[in-house]
Protein backbone atom coordinates (compact mmCIF):
# COMPACT_ATOMS: atom_id res chain seq x y z
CA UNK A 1 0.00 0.00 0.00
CA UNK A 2 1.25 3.79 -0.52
CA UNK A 3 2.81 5.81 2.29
CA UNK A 4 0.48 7.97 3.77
CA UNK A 5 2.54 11.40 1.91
CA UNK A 6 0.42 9.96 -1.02
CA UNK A 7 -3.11 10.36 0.30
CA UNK A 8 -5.19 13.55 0.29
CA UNK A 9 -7.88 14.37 2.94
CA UNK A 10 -11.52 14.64 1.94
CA UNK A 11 -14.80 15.57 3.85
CA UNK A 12 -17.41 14.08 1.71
CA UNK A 13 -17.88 10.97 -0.52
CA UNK A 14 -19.25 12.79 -3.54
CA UNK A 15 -14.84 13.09 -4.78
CA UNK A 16 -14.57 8.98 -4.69
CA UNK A 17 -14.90 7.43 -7.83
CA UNK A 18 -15.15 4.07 -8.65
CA UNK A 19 -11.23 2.22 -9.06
CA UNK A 20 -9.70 5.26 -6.65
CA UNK A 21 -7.73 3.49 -3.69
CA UNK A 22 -9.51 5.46 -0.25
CA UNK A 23 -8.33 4.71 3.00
CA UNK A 24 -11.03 5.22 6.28
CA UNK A 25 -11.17 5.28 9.86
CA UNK A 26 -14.45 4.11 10.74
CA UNK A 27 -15.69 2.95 14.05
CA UNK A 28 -15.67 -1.06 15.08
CA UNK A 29 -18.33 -2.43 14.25
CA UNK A 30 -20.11 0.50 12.91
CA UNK A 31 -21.31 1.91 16.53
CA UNK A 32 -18.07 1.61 18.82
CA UNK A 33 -16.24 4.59 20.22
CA UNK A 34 -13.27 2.83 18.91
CA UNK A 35 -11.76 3.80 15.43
CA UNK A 36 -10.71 1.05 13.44
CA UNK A 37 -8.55 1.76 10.09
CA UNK A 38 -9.79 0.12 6.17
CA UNK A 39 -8.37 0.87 3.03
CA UNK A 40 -9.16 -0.69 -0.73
CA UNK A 41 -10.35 -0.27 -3.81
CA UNK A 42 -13.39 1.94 -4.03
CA UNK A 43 -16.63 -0.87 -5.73
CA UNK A 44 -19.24 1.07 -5.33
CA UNK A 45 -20.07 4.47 -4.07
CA UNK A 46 -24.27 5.28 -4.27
CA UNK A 47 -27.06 7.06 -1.65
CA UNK A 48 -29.04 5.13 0.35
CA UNK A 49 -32.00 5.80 3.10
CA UNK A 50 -29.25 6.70 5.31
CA UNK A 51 -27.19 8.63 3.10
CA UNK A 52 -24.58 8.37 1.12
CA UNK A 53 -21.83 5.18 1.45
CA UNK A 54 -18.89 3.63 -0.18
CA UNK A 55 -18.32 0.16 -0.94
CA UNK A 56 -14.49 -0.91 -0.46
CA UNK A 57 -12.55 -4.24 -1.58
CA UNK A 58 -9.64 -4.56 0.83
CA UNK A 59 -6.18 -6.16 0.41
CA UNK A 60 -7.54 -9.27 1.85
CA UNK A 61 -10.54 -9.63 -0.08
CA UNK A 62 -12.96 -8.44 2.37
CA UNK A 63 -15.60 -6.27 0.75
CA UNK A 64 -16.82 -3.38 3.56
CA UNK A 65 -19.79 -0.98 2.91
CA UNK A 66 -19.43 2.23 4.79
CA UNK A 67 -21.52 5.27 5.48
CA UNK A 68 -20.41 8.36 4.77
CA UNK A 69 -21.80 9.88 8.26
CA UNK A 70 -19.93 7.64 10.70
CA UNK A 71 -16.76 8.23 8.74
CA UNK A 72 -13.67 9.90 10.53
CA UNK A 73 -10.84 10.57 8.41
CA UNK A 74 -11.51 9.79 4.58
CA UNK A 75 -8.21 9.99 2.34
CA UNK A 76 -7.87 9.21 -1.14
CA UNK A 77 -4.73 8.05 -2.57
CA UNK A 78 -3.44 9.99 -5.18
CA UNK A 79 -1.41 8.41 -7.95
């Protein structure tokens, strides 16, 4: 994975496009006060009943749907 020099900082979803690598903090389990880190490959990106999400492949293979309102830190990678 890139060093973190190569990421910029974003505050909303609606700059993630589908391929771009993203990397998140996002708390466990969705609801924890404890911040857990994913990064991948940006799937899907779309606006659901409780707003807007990305969809994210991860190194491993794990596929993780996240919303954009529980998000801490978004970065994008930049090439």
């Amino acid at each position: 994975m890139a060093s973190i020099k190569n990421f910029r900082d974003l505050r909303s979803t609606r700059y993630i496009n589908v391929g771009e690598v993203v990397s998140v903090n996002y708390p466990k389990h969705g609801k924890r006060n404890v911040l857990t880190k994913h990064s991948g490959e940006v799937v899907a990106t779309g606006t659901g009943p409780g707003g807007r999400y990305i969809t994210i492949k991860g190194e491993s293979g794990v596929i993780r749907s996240l919303s954009e309102a529980k998000m801490v830190k978004l970065r994008k990678h930049l090439a």
